[in-house]
N, C-alpha and C. Protein backbone atom coordinates (compact mmCIF):
# COMPACT_ATOMS: atom_id res chain seq x y z
N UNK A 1 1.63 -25.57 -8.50
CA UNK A 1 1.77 -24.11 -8.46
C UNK A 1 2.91 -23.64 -9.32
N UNK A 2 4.14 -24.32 -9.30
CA UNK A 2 5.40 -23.88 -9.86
C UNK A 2 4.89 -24.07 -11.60
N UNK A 3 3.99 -24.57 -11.85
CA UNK A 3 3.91 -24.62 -13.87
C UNK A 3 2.92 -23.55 -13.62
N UNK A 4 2.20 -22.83 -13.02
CA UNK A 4 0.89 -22.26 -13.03
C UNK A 4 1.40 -20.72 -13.53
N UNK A 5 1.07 -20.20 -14.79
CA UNK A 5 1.05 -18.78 -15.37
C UNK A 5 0.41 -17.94 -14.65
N UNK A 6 0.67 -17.28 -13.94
CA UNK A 6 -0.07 -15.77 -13.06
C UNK A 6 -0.43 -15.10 -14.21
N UNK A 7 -1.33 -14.64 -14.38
CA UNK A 7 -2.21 -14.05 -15.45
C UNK A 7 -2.36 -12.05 -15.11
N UNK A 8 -2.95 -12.50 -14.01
CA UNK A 8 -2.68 -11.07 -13.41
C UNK A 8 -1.26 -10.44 -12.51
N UNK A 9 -1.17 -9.35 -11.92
CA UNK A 9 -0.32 -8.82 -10.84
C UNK A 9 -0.33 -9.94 -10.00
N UNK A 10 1.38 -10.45 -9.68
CA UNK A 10 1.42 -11.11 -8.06
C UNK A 10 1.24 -10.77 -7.03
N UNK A 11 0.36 -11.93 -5.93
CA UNK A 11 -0.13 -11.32 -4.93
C UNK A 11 0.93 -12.40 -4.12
N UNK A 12 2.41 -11.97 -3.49
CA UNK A 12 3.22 -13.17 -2.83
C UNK A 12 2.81 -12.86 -1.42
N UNK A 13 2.97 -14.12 -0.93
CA UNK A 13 2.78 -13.92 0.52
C UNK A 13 3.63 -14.66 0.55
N UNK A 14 4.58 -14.20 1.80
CA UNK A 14 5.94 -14.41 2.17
C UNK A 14 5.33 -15.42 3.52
N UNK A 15 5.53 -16.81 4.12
CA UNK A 15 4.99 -17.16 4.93
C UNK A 15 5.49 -17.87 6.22
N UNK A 16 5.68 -18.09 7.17
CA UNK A 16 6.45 -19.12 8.22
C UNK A 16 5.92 -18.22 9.26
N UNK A 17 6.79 -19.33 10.39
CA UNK A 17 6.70 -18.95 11.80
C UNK A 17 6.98 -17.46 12.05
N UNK A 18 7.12 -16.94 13.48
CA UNK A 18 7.17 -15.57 13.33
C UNK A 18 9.19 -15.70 13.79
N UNK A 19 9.90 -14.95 13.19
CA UNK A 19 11.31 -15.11 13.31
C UNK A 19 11.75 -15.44 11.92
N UNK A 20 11.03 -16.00 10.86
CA UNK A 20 11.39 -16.95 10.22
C UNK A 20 12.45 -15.81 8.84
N UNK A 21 11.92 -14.85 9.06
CA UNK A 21 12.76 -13.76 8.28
C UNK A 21 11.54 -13.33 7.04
N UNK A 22 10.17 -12.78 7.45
CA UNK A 22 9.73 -13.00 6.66
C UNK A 22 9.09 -11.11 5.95
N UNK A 23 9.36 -10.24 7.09
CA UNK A 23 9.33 -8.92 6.43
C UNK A 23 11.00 -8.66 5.83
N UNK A 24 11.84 -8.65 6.14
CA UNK A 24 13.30 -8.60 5.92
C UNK A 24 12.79 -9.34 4.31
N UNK A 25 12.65 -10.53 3.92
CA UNK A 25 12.32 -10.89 2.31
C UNK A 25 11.40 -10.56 1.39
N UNK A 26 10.44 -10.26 2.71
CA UNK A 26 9.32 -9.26 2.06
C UNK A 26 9.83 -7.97 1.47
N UNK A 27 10.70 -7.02 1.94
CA UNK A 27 10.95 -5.61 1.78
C UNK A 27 11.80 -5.87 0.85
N UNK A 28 12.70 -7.14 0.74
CA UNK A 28 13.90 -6.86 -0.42
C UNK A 28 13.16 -7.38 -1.68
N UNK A 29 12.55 -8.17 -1.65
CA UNK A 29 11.44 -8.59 -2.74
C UNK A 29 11.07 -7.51 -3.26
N UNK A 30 9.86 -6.68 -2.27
CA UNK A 30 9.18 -5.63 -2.82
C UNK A 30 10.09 -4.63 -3.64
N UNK A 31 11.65 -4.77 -3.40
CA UNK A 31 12.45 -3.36 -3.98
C UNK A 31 12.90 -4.02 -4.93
N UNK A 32 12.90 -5.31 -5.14
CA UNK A 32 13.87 -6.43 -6.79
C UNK A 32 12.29 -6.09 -7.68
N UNK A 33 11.31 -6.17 -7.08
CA UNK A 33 10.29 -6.12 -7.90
C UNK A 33 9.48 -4.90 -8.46
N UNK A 34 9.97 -3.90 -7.54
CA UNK A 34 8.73 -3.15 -7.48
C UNK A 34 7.42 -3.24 -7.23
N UNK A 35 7.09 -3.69 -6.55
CA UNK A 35 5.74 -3.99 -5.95
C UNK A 35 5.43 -4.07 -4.55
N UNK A 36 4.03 -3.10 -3.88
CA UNK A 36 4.35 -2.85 -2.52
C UNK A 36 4.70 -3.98 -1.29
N UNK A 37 5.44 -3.65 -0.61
CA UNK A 37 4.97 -4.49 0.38
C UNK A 37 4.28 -3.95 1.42
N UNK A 38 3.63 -5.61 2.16
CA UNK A 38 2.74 -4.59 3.74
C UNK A 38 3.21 -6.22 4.80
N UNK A 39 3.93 -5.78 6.01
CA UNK A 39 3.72 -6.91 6.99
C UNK A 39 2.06 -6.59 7.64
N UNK A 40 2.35 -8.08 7.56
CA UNK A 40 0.98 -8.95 7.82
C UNK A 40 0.80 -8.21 9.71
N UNK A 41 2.02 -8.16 10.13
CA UNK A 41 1.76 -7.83 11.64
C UNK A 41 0.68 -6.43 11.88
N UNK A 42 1.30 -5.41 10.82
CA UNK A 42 0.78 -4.12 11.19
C UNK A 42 -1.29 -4.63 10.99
N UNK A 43 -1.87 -5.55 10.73
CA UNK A 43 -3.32 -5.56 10.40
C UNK A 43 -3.82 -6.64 11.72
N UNK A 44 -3.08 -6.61 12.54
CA UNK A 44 -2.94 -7.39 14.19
C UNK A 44 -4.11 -6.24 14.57
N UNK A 45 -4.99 -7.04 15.27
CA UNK A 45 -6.09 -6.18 16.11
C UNK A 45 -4.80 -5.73 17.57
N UNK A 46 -5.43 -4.46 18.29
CA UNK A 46 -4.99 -4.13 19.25
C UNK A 46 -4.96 -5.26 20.50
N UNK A 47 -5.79 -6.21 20.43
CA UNK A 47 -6.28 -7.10 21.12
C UNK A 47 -5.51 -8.78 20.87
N UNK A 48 -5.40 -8.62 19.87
CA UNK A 48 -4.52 -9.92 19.08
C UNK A 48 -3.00 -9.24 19.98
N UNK A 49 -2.64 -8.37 19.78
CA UNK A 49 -1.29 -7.60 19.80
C UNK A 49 -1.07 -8.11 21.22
N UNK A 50 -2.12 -7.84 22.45
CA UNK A 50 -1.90 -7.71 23.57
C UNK A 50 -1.68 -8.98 24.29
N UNK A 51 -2.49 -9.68 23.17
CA UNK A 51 -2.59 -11.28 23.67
C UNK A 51 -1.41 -12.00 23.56
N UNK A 52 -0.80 -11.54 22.48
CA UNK A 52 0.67 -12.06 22.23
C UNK A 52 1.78 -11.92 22.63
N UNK A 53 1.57 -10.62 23.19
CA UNK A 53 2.73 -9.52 23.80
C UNK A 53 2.60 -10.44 25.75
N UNK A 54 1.45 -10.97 25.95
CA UNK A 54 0.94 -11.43 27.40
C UNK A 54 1.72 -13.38 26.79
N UNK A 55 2.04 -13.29 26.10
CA UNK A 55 2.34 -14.64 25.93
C UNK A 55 1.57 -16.01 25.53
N UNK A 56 0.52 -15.41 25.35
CA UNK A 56 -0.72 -16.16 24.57
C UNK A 56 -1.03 -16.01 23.60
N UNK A 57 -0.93 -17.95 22.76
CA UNK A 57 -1.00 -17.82 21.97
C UNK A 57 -2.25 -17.32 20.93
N UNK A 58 -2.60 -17.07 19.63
CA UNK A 58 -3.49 -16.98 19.20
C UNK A 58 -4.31 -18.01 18.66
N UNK A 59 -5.32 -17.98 18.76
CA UNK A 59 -6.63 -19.47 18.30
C UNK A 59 -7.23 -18.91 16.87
N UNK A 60 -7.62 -20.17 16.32
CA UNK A 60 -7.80 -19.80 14.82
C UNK A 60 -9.60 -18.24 14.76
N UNK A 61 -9.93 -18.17 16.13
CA UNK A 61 -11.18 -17.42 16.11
C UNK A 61 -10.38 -15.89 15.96
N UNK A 62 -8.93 -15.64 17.12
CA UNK A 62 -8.14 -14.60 17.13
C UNK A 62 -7.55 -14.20 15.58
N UNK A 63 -7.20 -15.16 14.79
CA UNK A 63 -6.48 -14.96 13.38
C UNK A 63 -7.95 -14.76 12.30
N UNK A 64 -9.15 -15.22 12.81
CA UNK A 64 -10.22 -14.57 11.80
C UNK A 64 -10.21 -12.98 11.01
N UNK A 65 -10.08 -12.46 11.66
CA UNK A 65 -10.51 -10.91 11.26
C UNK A 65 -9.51 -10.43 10.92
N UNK A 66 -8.15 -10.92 11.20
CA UNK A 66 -6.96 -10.34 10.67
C UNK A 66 -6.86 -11.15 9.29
N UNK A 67 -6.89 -12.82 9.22
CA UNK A 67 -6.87 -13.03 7.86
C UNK A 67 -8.01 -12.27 6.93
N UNK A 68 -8.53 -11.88 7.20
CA UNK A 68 -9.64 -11.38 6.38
C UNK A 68 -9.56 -10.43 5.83
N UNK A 69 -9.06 -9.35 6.83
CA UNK A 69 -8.11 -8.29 6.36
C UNK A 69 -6.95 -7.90 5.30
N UNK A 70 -6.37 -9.65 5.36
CA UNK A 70 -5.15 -9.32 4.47
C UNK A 70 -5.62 -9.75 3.58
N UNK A 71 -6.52 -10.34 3.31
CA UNK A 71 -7.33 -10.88 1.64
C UNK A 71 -7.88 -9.79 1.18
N UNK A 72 -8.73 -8.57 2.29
CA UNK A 72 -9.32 -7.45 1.55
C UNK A 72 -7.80 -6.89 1.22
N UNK A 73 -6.77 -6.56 1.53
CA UNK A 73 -5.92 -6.13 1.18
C UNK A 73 -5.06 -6.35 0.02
N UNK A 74 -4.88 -7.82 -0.06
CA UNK A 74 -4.50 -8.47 -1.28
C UNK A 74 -5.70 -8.19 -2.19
N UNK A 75 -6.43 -8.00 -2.52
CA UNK A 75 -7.85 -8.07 -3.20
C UNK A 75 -7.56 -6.59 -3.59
N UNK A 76 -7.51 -5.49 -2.99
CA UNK A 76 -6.91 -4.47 -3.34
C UNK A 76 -6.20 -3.78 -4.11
N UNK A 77 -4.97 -4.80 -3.95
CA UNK A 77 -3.96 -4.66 -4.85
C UNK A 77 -3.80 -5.68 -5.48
N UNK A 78 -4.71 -6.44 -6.26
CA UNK A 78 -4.03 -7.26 -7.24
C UNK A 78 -4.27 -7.12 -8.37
N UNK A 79 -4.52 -5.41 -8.77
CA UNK A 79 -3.99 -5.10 -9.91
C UNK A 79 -2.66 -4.63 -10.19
N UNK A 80 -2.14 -4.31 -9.32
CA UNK A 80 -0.81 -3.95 -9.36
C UNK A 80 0.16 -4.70 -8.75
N UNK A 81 -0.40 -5.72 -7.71
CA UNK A 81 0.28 -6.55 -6.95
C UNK A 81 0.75 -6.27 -5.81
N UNK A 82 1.19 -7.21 -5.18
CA UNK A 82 1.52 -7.33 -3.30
C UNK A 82 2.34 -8.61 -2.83
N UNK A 83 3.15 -8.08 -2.06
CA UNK A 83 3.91 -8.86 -1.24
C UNK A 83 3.51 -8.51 0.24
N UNK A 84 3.04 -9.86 0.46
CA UNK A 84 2.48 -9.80 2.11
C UNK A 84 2.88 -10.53 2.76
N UNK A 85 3.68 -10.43 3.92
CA UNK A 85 4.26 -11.29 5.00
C UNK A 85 3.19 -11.68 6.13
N UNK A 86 3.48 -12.89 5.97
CA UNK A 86 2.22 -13.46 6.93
C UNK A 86 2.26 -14.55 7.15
N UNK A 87 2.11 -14.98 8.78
CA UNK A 87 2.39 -16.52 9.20
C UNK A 87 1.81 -17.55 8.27
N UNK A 88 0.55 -17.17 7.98
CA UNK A 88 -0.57 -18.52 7.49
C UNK A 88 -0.06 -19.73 7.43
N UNK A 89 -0.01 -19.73 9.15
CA UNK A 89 0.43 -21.65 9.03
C UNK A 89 -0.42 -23.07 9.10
N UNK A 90 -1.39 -22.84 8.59
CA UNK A 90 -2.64 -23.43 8.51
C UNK A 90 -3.23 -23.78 6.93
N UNK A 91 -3.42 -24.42 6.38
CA UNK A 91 -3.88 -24.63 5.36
C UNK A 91 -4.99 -23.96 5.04
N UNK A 92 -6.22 -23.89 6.20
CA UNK A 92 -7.42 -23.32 5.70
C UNK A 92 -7.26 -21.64 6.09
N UNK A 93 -5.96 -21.31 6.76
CA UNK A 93 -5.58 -19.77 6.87
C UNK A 93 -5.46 -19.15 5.51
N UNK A 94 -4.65 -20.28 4.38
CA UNK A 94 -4.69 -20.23 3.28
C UNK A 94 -5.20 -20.27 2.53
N UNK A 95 -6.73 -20.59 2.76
CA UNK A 95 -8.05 -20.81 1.91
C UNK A 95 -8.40 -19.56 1.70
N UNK A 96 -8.22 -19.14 3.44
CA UNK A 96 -8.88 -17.25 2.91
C UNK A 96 -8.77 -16.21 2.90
N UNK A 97 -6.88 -16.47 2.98
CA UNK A 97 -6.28 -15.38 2.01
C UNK A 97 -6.03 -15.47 0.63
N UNK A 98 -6.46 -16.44 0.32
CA UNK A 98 -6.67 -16.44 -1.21
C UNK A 98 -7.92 -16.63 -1.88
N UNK A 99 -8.51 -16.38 -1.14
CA UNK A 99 -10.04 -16.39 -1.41
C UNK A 99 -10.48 -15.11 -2.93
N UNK A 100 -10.81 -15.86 -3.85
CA UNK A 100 -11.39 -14.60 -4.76
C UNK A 100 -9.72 -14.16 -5.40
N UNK A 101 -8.67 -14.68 -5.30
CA UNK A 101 -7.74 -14.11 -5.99
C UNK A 101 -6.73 -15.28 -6.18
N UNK A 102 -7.16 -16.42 -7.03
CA UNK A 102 -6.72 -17.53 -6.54
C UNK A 102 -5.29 -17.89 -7.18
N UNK A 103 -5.64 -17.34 -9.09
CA UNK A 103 -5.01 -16.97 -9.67
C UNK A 103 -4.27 -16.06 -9.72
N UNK A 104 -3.97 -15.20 -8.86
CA UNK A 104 -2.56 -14.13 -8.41
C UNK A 104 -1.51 -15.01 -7.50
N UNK A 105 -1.80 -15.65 -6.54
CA UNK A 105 -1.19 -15.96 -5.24
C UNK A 105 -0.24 -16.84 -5.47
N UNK A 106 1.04 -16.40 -4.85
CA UNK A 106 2.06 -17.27 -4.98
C UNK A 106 2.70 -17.15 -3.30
N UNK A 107 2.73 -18.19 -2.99
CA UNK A 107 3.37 -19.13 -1.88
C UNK A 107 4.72 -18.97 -1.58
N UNK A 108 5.34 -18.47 -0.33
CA UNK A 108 6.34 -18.20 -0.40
C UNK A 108 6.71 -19.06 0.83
N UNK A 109 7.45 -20.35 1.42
CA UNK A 109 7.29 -20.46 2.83
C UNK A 109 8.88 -20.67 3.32
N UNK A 110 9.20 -19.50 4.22
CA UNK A 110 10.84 -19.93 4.55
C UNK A 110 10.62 -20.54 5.64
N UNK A 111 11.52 -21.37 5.27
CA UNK A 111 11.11 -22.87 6.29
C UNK A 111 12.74 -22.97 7.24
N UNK A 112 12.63 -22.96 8.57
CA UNK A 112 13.80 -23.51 9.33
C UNK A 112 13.30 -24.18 10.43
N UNK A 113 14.25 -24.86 11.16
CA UNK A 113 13.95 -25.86 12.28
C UNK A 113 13.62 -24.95 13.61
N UNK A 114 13.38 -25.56 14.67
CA UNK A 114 12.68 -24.87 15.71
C UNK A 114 14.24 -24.10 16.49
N UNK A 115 15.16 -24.91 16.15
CA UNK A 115 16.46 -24.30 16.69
C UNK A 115 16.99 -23.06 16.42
N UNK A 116 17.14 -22.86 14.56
CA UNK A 116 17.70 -21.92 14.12
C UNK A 116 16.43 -20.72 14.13
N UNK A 117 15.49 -20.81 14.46
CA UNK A 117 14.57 -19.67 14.24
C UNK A 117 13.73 -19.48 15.85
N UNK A 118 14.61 -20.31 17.32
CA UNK A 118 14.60 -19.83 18.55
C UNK A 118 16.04 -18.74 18.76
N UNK A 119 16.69 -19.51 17.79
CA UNK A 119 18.22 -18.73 18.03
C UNK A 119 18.01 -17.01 17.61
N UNK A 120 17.36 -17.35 16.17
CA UNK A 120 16.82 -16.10 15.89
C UNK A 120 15.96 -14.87 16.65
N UNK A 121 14.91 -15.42 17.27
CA UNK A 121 13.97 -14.57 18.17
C UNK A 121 15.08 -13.94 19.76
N UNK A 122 15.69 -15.04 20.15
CA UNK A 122 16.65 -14.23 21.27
C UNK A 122 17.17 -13.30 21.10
N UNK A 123 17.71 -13.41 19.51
CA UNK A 123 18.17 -12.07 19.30
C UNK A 123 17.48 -10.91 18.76
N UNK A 124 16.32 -10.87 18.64
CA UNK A 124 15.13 -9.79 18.27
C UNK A 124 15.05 -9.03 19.45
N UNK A 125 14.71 -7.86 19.31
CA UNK A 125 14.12 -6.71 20.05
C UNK A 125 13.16 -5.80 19.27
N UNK A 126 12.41 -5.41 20.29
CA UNK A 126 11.22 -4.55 20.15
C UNK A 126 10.22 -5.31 19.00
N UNK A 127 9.88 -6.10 19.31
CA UNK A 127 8.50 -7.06 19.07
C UNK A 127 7.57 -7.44 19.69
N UNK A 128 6.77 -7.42 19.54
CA UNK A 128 5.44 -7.91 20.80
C UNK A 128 5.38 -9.80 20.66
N UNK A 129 5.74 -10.47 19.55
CA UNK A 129 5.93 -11.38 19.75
C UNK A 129 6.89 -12.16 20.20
N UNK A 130 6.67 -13.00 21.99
CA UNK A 130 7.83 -13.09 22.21
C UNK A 130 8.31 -14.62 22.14
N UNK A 131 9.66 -14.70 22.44
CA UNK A 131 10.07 -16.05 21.69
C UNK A 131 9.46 -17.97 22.00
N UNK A 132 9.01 -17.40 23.49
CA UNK A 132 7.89 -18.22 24.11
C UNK A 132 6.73 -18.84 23.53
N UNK A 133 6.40 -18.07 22.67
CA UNK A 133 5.49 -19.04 21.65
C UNK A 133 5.55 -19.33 20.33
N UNK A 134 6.95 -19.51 20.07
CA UNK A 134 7.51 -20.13 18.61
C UNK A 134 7.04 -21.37 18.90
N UNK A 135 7.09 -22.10 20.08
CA UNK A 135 6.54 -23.34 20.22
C UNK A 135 5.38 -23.60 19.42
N UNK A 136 4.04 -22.51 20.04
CA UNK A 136 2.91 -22.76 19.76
C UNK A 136 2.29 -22.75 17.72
N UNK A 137 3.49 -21.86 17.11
CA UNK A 137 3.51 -21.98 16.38
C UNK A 137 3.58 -23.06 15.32
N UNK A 138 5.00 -23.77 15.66
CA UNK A 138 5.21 -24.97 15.58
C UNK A 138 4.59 -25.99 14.84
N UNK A 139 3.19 -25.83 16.56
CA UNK A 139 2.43 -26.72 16.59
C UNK A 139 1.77 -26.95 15.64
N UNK A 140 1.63 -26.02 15.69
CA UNK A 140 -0.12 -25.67 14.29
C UNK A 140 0.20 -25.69 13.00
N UNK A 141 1.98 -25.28 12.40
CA UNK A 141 2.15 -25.33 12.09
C UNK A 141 1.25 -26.58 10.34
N UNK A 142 0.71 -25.58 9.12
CA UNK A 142 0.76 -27.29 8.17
C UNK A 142 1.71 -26.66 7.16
N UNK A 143 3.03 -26.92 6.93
CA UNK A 143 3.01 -26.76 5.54
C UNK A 143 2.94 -26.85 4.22
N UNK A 144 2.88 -25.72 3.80
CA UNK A 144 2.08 -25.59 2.53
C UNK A 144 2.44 -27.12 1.02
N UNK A 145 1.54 -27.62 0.58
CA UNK A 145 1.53 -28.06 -0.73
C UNK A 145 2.11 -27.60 -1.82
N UNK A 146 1.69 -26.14 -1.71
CA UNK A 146 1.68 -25.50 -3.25
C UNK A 146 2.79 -24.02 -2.80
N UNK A 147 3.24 -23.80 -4.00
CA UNK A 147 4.68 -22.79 -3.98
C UNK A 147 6.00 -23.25 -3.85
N UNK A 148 6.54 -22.66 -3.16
CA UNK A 148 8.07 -22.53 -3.14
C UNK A 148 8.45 -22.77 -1.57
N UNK A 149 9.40 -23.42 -1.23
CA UNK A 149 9.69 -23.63 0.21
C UNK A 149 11.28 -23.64 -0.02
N UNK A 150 11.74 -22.56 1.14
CA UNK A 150 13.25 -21.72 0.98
C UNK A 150 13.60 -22.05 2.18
N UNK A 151 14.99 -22.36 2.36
CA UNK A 151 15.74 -22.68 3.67
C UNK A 151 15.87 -21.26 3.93
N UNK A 152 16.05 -20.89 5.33
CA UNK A 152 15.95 -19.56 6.24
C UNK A 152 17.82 -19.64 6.44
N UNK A 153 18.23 -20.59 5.84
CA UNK A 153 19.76 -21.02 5.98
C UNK A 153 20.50 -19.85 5.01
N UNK A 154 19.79 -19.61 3.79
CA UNK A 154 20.60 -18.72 2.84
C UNK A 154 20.42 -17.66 3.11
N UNK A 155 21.34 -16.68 2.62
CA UNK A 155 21.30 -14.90 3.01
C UNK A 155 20.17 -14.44 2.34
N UNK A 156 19.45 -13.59 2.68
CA UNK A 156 17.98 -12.95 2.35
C UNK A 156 18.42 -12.10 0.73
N UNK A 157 19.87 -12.12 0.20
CA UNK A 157 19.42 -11.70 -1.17
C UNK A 157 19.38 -13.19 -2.06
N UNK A 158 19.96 -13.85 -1.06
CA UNK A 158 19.74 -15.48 -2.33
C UNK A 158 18.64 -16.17 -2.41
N UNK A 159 17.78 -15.95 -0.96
CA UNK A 159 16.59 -16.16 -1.04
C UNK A 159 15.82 -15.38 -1.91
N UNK A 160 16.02 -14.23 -2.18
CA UNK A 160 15.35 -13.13 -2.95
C UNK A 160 15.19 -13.59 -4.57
N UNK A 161 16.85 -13.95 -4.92
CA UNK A 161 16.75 -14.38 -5.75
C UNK A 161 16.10 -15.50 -6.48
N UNK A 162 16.77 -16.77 -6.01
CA UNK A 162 15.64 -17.95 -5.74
C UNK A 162 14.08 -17.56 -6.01
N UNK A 163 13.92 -16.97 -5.34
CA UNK A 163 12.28 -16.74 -5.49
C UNK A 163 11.90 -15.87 -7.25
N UNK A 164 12.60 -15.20 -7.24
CA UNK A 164 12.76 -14.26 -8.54
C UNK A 164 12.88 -15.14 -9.79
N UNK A 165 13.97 -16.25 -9.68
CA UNK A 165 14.12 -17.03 -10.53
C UNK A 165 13.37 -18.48 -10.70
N UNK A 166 12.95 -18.38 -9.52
CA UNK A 166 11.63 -19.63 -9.78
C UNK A 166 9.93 -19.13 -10.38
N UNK A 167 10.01 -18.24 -10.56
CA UNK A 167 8.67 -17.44 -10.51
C UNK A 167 9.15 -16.30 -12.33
N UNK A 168 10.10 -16.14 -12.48
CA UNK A 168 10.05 -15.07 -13.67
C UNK A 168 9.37 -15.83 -15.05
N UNK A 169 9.41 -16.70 -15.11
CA UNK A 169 8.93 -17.06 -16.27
C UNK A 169 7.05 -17.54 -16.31
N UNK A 170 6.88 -17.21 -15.21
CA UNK A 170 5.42 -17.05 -15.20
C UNK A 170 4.87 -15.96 -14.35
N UNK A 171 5.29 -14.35 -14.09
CA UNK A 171 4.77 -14.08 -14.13
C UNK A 171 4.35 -13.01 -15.33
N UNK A 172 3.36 -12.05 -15.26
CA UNK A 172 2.95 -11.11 -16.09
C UNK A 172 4.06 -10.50 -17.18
């Protein structure tokens, strides 16, 4: 992925567990770049929302219709491009949000241990996801092959950067 020329508008998806800091890099991205961002949360069915908010986790049948969503969305904008925050901790989650836009998509995954990103969620408020199923996340957790993988250790403009400077010379 890292030699691969983006030809068209980037379509980044910012990716990890939920805590992992991934609208916070999304939004500073979207403003170093100019290019929109959208969290992946706001395209949560009302029903996904409730399930999570009840402490249950989601099954890959629950993440169907929402990944699907963010591919019509990325698909959308990838003439102009998108930064989308979104768990996709699954490999084949990743099949189909990049489905049909294969050549835009760049991989973003901030990666921390189960410690520093429980430490994180204690201190969150007003989320429906609660810190109880970082576990389940975890689990399912595959990560990614292809892109860029960022410690959640550095401050969100060095991560910003990092990403900026691994990626400028290929894109558009």
């Amino acid at each position: 992925m890292k030699d691969k020329k983006i030809t068209e508008a980037p379509i980044f998806y910012i990716m990890g567990v939920s805590g992992s800091g991934k609208t916070t890099i999304g939004k500073l991205l979207s403003k170093e770049l100019a290019i929109p961002f959208f969290d992946g949360d706001d395209y949560h069915s009302a029903t996904n929302i409730e399930k999570m908010a009840s402490g249950i986790p989601l099954n890959d049948d629950d993440r169907l219709g929402w990944l699907l969503a963010l591919n019509a969305l990325a698909k959308e904008n990838k003439d102009k491009g998108a930064i989308i925050a979104c768990s996709a901790l699954k490999e084949n989650y990743r099949d189909l949000l990049r489905k049909e836009i294969e050549e835009n998509v760049i991989w973003v995954y901030l990666k921390g241990t189960f410690e520093e990103i429980s430490e994180r969620l204690r201190d969150r408020s007003g989320h429906f996801m609660p810190a109880d199923l970082l576990k389940s996340q975890f689990d399912v957790l595959e990560e990614p092959k292809n892109g860029i993988s960022i410690s959640i250790k550095n401050e969100p403009k060095a991560i910003v950067s990092e990403i900026i400077e691994t990626y400028s010379g290929k894109l558009p």
